[in-house]
PDB file of N, CA and C in Angstrom:
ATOM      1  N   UNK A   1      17.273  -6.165  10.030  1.00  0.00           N
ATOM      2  CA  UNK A   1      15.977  -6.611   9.574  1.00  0.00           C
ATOM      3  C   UNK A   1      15.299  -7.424  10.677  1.00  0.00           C
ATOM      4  N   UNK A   2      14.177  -7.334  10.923  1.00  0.00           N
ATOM      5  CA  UNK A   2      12.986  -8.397  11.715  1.00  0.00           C
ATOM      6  C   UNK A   2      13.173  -9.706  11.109  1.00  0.00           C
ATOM      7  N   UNK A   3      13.673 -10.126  11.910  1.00  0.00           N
ATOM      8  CA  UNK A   3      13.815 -12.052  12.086  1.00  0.00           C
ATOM      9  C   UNK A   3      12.877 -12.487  12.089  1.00  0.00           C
ATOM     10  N   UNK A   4      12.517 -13.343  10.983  1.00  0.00           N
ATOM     11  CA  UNK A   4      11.319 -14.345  11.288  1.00  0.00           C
ATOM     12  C   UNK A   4      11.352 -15.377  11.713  1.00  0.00           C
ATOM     13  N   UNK A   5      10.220 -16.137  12.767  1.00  0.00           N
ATOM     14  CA  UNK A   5      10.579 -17.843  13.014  1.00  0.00           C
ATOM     15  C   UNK A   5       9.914 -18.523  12.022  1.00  0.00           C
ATOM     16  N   UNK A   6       9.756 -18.049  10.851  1.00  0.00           N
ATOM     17  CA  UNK A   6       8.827 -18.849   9.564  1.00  0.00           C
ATOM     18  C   UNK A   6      10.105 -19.895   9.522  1.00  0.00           C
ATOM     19  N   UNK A   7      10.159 -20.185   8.340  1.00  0.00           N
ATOM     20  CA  UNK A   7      11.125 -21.254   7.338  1.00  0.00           C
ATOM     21  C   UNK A   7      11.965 -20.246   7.145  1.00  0.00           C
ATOM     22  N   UNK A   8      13.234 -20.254   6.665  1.00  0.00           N
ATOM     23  CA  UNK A   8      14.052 -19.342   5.795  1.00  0.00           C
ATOM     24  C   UNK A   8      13.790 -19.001   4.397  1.00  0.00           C
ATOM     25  N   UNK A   9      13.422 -17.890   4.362  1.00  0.00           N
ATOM     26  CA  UNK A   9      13.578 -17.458   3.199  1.00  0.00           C
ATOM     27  C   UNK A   9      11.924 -17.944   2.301  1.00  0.00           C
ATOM     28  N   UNK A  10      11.068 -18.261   3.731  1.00  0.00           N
ATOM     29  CA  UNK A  10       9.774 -18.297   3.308  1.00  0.00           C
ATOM     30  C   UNK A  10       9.067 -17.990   4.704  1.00  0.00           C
ATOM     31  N   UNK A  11       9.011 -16.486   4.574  1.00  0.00           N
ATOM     32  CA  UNK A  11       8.616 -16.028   5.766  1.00  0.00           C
ATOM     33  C   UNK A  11       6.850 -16.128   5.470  1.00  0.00           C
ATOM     34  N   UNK A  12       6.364 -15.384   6.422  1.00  0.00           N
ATOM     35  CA  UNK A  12       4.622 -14.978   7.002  1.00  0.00           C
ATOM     36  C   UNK A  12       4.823 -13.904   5.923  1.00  0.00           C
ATOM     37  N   UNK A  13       4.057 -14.152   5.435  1.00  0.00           N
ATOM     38  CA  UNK A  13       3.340 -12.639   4.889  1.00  0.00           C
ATOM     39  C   UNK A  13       3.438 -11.125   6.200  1.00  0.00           C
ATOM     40  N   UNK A  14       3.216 -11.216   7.162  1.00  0.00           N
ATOM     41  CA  UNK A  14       3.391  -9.818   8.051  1.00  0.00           C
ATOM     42  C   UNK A  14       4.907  -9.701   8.576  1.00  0.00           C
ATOM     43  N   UNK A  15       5.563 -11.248   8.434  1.00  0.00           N
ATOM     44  CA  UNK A  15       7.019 -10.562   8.566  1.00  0.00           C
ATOM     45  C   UNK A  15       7.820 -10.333   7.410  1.00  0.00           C
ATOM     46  N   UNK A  16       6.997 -10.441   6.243  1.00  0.00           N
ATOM     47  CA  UNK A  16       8.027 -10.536   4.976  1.00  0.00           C
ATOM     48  C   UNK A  16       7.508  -8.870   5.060  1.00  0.00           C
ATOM     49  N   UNK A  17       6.216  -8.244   5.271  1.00  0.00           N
ATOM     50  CA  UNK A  17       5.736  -6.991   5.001  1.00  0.00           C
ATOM     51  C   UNK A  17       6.456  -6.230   6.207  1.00  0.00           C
ATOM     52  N   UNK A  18       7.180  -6.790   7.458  1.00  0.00           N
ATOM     53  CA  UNK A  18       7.915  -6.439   8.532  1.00  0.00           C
ATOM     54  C   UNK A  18       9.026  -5.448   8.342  1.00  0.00           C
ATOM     55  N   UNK A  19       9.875  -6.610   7.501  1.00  0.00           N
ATOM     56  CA  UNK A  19      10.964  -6.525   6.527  1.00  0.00           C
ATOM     57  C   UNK A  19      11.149  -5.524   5.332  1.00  0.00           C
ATOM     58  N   UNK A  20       9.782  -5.493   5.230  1.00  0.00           N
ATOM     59  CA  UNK A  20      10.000  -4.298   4.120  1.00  0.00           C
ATOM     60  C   UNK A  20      10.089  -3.031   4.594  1.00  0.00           C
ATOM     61  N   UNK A  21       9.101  -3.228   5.449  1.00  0.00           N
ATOM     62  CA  UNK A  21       9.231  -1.544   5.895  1.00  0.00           C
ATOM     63  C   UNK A  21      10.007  -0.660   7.138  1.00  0.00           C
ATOM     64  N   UNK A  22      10.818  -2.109   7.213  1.00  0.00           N
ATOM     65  CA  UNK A  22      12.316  -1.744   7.925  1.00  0.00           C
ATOM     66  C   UNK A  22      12.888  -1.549   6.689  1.00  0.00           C
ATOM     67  N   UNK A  23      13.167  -1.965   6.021  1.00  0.00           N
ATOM     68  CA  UNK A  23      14.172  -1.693   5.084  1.00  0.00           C
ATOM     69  C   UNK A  23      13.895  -0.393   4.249  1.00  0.00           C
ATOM     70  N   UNK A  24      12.463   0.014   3.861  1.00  0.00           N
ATOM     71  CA  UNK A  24      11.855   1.280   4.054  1.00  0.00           C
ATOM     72  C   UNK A  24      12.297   2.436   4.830  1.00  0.00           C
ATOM     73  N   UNK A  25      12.360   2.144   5.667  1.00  0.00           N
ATOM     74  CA  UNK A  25      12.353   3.370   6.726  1.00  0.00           C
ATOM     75  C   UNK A  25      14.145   3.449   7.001  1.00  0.00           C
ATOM     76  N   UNK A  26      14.596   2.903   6.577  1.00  0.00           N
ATOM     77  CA  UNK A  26      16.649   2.413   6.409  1.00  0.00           C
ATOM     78  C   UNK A  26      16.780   3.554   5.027  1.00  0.00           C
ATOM     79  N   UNK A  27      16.324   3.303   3.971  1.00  0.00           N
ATOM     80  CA  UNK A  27      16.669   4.120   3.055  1.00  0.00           C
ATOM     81  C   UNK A  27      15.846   5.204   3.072  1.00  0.00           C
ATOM     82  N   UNK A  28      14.965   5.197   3.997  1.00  0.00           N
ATOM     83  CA  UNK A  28      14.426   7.390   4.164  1.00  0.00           C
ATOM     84  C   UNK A  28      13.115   7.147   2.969  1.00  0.00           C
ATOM     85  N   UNK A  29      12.262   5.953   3.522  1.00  0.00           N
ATOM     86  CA  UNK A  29      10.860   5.746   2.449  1.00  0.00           C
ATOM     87  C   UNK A  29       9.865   6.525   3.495  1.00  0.00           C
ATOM     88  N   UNK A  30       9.149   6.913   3.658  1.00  0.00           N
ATOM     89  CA  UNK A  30       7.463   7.018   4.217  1.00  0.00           C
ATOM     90  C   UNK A  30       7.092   6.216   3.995  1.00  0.00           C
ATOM     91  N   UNK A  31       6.247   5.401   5.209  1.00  0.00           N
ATOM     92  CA  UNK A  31       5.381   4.532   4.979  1.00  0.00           C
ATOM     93  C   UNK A  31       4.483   4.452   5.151  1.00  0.00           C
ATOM     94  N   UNK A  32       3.361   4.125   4.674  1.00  0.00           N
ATOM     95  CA  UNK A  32       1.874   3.239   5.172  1.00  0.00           C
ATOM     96  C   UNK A  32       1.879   1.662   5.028  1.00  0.00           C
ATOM     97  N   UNK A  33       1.332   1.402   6.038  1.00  0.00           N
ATOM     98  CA  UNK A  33       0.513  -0.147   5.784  1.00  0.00           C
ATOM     99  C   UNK A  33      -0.674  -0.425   6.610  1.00  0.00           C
ATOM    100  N   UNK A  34      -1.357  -0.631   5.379  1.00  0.00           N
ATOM    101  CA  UNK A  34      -3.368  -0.854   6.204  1.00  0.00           C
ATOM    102  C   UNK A  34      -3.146  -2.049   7.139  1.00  0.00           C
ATOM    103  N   UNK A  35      -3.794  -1.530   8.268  1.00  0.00           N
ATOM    104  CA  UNK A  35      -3.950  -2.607   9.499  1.00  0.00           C
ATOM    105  C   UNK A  35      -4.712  -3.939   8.399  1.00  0.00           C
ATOM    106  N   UNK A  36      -3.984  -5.263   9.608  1.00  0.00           N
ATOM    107  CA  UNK A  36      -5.244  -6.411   8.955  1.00  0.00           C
ATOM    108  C   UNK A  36      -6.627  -6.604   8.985  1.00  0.00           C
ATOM    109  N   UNK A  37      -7.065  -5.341   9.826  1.00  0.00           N
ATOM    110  CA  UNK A  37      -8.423  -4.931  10.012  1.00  0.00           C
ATOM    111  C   UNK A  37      -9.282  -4.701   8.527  1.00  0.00           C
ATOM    112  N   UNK A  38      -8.375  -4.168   8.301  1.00  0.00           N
ATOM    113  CA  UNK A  38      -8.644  -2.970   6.536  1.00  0.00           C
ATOM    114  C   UNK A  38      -9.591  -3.455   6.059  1.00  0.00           C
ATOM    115  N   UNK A  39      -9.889  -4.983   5.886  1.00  0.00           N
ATOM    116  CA  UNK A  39     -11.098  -5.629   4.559  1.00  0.00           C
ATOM    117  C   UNK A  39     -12.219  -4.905   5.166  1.00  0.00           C
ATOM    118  N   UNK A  40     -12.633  -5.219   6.183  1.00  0.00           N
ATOM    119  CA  UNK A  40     -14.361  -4.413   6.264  1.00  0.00           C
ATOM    120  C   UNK A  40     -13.709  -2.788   6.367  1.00  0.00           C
ATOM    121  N   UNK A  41     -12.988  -2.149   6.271  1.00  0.00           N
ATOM    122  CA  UNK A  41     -12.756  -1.137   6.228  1.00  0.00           C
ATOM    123  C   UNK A  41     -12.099  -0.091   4.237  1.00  0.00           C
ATOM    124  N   UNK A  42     -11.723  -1.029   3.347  1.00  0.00           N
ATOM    125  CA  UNK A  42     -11.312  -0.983   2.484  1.00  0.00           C
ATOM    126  C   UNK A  42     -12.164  -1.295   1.025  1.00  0.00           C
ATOM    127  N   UNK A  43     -12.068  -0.733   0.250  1.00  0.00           N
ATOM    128  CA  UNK A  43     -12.289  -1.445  -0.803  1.00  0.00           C
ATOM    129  C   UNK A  43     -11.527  -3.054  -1.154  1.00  0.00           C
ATOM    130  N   UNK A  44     -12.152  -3.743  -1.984  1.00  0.00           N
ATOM    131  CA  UNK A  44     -11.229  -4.743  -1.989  1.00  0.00           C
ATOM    132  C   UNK A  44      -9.835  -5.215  -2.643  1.00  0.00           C
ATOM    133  N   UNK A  45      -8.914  -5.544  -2.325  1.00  0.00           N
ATOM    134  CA  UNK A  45      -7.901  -5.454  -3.106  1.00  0.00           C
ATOM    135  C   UNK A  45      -6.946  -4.539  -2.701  1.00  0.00           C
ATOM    136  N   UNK A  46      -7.148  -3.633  -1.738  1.00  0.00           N
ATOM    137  CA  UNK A  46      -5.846  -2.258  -2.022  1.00  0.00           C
ATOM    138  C   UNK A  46      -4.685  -2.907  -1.144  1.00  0.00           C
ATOM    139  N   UNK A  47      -3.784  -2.181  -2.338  1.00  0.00           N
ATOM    140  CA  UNK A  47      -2.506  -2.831  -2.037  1.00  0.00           C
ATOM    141  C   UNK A  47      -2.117  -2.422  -0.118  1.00  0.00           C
ATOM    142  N   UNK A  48      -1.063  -3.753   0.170  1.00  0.00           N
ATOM    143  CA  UNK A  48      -0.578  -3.807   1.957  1.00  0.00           C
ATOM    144  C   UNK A  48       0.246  -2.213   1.872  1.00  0.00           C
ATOM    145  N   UNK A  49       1.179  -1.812   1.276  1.00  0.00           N
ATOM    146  CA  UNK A  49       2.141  -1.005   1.527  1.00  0.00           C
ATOM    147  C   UNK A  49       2.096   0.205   0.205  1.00  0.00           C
ATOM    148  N   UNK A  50       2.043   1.467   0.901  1.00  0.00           N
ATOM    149  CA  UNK A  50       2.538   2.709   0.000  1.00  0.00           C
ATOM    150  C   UNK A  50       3.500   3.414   0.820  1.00  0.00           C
ATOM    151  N   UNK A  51       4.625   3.497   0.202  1.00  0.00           N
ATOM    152  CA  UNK A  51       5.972   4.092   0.561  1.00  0.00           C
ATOM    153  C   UNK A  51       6.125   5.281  -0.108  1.00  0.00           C
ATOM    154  N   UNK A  52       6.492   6.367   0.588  1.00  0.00           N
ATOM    155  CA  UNK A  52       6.525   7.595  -0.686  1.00  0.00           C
ATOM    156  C   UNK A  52       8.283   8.696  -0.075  1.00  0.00           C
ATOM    157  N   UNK A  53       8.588   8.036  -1.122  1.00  0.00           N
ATOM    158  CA  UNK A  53      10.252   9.304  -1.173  1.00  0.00           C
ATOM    159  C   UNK A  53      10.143  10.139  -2.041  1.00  0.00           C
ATOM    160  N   UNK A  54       9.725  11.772  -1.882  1.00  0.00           N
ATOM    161  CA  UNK A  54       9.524  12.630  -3.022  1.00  0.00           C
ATOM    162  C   UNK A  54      10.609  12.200  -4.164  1.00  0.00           C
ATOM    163  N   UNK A  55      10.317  11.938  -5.605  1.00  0.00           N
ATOM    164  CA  UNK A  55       8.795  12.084  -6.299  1.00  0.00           C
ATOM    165  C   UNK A  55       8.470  11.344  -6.359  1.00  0.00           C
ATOM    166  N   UNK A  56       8.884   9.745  -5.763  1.00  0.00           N
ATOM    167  CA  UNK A  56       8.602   8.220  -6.257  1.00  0.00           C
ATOM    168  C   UNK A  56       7.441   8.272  -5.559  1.00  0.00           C
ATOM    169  N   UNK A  57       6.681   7.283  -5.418  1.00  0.00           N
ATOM    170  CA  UNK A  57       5.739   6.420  -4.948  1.00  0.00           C
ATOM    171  C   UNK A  57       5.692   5.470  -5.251  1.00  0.00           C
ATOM    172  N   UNK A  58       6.010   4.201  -4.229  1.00  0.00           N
ATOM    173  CA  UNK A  58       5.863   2.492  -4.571  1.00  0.00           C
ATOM    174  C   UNK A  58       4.679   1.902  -3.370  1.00  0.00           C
ATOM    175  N   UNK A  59       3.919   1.688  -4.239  1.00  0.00           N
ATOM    176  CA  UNK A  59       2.740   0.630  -3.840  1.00  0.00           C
ATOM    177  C   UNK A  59       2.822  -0.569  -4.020  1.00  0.00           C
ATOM    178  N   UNK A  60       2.646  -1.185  -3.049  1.00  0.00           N
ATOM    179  CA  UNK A  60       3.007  -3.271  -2.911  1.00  0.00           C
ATOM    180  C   UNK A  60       2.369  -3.706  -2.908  1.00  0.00           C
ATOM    181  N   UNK A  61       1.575  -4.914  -2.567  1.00  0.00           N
ATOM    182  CA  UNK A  61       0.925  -5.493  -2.371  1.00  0.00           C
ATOM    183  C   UNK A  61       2.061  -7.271  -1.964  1.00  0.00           C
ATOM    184  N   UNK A  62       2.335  -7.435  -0.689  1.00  0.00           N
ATOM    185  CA  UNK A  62       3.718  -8.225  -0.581  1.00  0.00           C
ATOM    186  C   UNK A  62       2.318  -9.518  -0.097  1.00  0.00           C
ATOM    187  N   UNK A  63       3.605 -10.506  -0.536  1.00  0.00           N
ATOM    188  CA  UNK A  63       2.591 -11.928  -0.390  1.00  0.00           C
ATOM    189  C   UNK A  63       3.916 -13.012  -0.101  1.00  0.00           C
ATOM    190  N   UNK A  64       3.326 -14.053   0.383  1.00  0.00           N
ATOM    191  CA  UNK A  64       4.416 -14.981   0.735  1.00  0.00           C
ATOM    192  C   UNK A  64       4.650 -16.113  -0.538  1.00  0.00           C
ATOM    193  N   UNK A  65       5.649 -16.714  -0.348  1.00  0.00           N
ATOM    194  CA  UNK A  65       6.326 -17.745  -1.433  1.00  0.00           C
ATOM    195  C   UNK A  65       5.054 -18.204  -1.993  1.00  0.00           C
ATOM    196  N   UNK A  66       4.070 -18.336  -2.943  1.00  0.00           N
ATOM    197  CA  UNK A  66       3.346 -19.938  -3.535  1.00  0.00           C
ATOM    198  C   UNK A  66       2.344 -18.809  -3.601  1.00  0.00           C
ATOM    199  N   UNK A  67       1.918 -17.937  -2.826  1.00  0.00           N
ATOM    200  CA  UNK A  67       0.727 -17.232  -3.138  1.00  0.00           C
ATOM    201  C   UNK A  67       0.787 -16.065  -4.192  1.00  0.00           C
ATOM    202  N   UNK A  68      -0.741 -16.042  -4.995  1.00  0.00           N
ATOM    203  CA  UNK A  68      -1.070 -15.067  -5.855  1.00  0.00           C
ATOM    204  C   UNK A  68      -2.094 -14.240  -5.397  1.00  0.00           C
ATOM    205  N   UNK A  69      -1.730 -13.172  -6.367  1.00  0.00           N
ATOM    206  CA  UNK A  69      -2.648 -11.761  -6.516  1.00  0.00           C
ATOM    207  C   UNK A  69      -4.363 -12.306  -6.875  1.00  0.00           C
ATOM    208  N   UNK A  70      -5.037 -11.493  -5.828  1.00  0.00           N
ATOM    209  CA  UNK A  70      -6.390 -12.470  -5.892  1.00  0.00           C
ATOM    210  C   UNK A  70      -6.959 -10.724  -6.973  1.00  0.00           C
ATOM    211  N   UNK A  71      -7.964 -11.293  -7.919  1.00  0.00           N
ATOM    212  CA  UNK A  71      -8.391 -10.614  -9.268  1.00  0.00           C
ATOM    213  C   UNK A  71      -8.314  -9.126  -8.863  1.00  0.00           C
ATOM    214  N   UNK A  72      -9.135  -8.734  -7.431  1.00  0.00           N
ATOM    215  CA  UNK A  72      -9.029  -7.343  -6.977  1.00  0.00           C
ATOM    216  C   UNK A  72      -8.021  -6.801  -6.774  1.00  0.00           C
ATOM    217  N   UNK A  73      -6.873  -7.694  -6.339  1.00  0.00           N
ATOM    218  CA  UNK A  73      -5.542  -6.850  -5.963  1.00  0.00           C
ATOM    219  C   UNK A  73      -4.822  -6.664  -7.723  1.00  0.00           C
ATOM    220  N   UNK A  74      -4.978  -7.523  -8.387  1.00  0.00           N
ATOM    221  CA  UNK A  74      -4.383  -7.137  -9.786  1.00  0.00           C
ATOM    222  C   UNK A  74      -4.802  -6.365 -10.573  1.00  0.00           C
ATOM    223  N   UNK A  75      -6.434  -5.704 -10.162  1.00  0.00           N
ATOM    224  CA  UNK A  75      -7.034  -4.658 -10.461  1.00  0.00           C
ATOM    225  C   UNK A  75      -6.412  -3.493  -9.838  1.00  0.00           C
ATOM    226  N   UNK A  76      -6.351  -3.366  -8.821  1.00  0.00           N
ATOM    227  CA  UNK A  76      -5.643  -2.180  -7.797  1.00  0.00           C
ATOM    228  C   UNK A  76      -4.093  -1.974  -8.561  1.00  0.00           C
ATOM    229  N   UNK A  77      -3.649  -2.821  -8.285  1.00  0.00           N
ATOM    230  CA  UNK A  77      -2.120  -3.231  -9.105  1.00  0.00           C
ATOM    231  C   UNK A  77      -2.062  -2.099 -10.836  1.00  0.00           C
ATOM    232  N   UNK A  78      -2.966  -2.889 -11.555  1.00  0.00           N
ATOM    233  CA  UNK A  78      -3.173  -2.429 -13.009  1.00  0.00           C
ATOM    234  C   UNK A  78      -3.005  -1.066 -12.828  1.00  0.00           C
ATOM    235  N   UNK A  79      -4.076  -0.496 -12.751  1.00  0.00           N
ATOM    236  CA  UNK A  79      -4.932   0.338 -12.300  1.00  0.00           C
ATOM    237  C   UNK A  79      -3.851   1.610 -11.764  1.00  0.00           C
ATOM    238  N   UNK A  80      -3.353   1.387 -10.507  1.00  0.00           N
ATOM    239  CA  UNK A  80      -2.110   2.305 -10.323  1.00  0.00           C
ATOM    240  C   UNK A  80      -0.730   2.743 -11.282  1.00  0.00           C
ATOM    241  N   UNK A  81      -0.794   1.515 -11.911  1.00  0.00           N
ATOM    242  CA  UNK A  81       0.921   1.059 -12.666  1.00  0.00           C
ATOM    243  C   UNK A  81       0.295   2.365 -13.867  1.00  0.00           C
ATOM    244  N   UNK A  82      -0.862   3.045 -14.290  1.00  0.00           N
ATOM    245  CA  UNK A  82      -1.195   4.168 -15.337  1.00  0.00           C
ATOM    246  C   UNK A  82      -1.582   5.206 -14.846  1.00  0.00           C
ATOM    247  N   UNK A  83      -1.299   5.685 -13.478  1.00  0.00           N
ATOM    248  CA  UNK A  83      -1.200   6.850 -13.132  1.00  0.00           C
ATOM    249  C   UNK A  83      -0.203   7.676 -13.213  1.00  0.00           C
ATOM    250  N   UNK A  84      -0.900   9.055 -14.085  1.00  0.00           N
ATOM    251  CA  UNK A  84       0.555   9.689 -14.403  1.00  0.00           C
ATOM    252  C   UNK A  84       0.073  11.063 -13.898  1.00  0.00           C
ATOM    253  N   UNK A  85      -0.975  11.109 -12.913  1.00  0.00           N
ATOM    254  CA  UNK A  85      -1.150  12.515 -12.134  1.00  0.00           C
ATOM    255  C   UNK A  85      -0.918  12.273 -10.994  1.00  0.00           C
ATOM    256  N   UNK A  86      -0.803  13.311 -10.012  1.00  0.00           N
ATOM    257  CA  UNK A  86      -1.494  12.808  -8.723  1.00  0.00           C
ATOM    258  C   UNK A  86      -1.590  14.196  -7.622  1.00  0.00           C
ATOM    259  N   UNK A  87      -2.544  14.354  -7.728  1.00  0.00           N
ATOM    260  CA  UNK A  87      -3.089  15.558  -6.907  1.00  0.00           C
ATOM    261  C   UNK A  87      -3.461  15.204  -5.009  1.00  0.00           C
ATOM    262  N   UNK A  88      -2.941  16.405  -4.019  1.00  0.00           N
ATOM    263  CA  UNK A  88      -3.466  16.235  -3.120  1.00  0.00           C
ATOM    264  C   UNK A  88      -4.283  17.367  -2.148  1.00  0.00           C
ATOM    265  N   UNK A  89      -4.947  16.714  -1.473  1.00  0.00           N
ATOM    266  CA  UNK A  89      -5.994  17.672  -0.790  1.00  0.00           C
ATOM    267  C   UNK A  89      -6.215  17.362   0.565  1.00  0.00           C
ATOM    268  N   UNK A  90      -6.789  18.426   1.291  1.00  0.00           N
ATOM    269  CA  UNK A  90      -7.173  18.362   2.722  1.00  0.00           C
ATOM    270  C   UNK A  90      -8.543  18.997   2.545  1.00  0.00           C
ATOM    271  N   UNK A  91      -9.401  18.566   2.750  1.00  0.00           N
ATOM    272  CA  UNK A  91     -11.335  18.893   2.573  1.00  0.00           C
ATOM    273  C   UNK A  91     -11.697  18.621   4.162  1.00  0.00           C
ATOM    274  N   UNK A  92     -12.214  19.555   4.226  1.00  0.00           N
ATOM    275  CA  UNK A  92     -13.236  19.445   5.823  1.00  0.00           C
ATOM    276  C   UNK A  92     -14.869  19.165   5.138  1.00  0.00           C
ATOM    277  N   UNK A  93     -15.714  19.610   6.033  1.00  0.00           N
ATOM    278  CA  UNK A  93     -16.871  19.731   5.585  1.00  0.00           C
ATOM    279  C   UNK A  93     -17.165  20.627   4.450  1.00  0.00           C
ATOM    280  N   UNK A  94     -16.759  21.994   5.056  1.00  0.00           N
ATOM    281  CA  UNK A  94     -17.168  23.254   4.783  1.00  0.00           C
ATOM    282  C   UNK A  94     -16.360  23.236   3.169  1.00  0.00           C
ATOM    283  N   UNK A  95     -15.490  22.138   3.000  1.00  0.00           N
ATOM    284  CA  UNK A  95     -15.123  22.546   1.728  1.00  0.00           C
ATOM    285  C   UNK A  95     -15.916  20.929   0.804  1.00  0.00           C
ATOM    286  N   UNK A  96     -17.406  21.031   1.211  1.00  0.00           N
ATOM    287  CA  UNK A  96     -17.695  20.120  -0.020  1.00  0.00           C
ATOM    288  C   UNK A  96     -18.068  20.232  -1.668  1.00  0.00           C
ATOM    289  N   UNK A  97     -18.216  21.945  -1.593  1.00  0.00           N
ATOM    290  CA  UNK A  97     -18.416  21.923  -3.261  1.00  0.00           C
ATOM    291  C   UNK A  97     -17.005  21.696  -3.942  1.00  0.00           C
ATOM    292  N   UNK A  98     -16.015  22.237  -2.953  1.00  0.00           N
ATOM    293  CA  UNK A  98     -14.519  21.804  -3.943  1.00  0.00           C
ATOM    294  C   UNK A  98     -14.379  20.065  -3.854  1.00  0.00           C
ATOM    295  N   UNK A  99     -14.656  19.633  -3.059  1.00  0.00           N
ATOM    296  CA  UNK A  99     -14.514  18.349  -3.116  1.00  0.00           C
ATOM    297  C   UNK A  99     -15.591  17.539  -3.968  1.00  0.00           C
ATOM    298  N   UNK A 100     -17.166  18.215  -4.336  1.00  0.00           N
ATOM    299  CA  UNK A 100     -17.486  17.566  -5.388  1.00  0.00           C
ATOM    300  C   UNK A 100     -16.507  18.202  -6.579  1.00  0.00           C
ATOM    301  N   UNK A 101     -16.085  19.174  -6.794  1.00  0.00           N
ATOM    302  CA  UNK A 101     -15.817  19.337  -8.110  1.00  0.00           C
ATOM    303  C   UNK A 101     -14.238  18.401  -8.319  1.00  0.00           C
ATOM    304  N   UNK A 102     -13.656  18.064  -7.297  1.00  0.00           N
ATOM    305  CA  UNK A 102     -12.225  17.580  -7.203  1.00  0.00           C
ATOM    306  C   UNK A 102     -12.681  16.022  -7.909  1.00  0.00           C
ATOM    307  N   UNK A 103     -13.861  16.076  -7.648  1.00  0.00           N
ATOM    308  CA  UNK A 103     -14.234  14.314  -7.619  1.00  0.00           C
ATOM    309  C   UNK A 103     -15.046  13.951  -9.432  1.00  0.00           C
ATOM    310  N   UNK A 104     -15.033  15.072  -9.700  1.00  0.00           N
ATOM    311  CA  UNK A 104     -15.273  14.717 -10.721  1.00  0.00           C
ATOM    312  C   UNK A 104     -15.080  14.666 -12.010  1.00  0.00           C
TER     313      UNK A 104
END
């Protein structure tokens, strides 16, 4: 695992999210994690980490000791925890009538 120089066992938020996705990529997860760039790039709230081992999918949102889920991320949170489809696609231009109809 990535050593942190935080406190023990009260790491940074980017090395506790470090940690995860070493330990991720140890048991054979896929990962994503949105750069810290993401806010002007994101809606607000979406969770730090989606890991995907066919058929699971775990979405995080990792935070350090004392801190909480700010209203948008517990929306994102909710919100996922009742998905019981999940469809995927590759759309170029040329395929925008399937992608309006995908969207709606």
């Amino acid at each position: 695992m990535t050593r942190c120089t935080c406190r023990p066992g009260d790491e940074c938020e980017n090395c506790f999210t470090a940690n995860i996705l070493e330990l991720a990529g140890l048991q054979g997860w896929r990962a994503f994690r949105f750069p810290t760039w993401r806010a002007t790039c994101t809606a607000p709230g979406v969770p730090d980490l989606w890991l995907l081992r066919t058929p699971e999918l775990l979405v995080i949102e990792a935070k350090r000791n004392g801190k909480t889920l700010t209203p948008d991320q517990a929306a994102w949170l909710d919100a996922l925890s009742h998905v019981t489809e999940v469809n995927t696609f590759c759309f170029s231009p040329r395929h925008w009538p399937l992608m309006e109809a995908a969207l709606k």
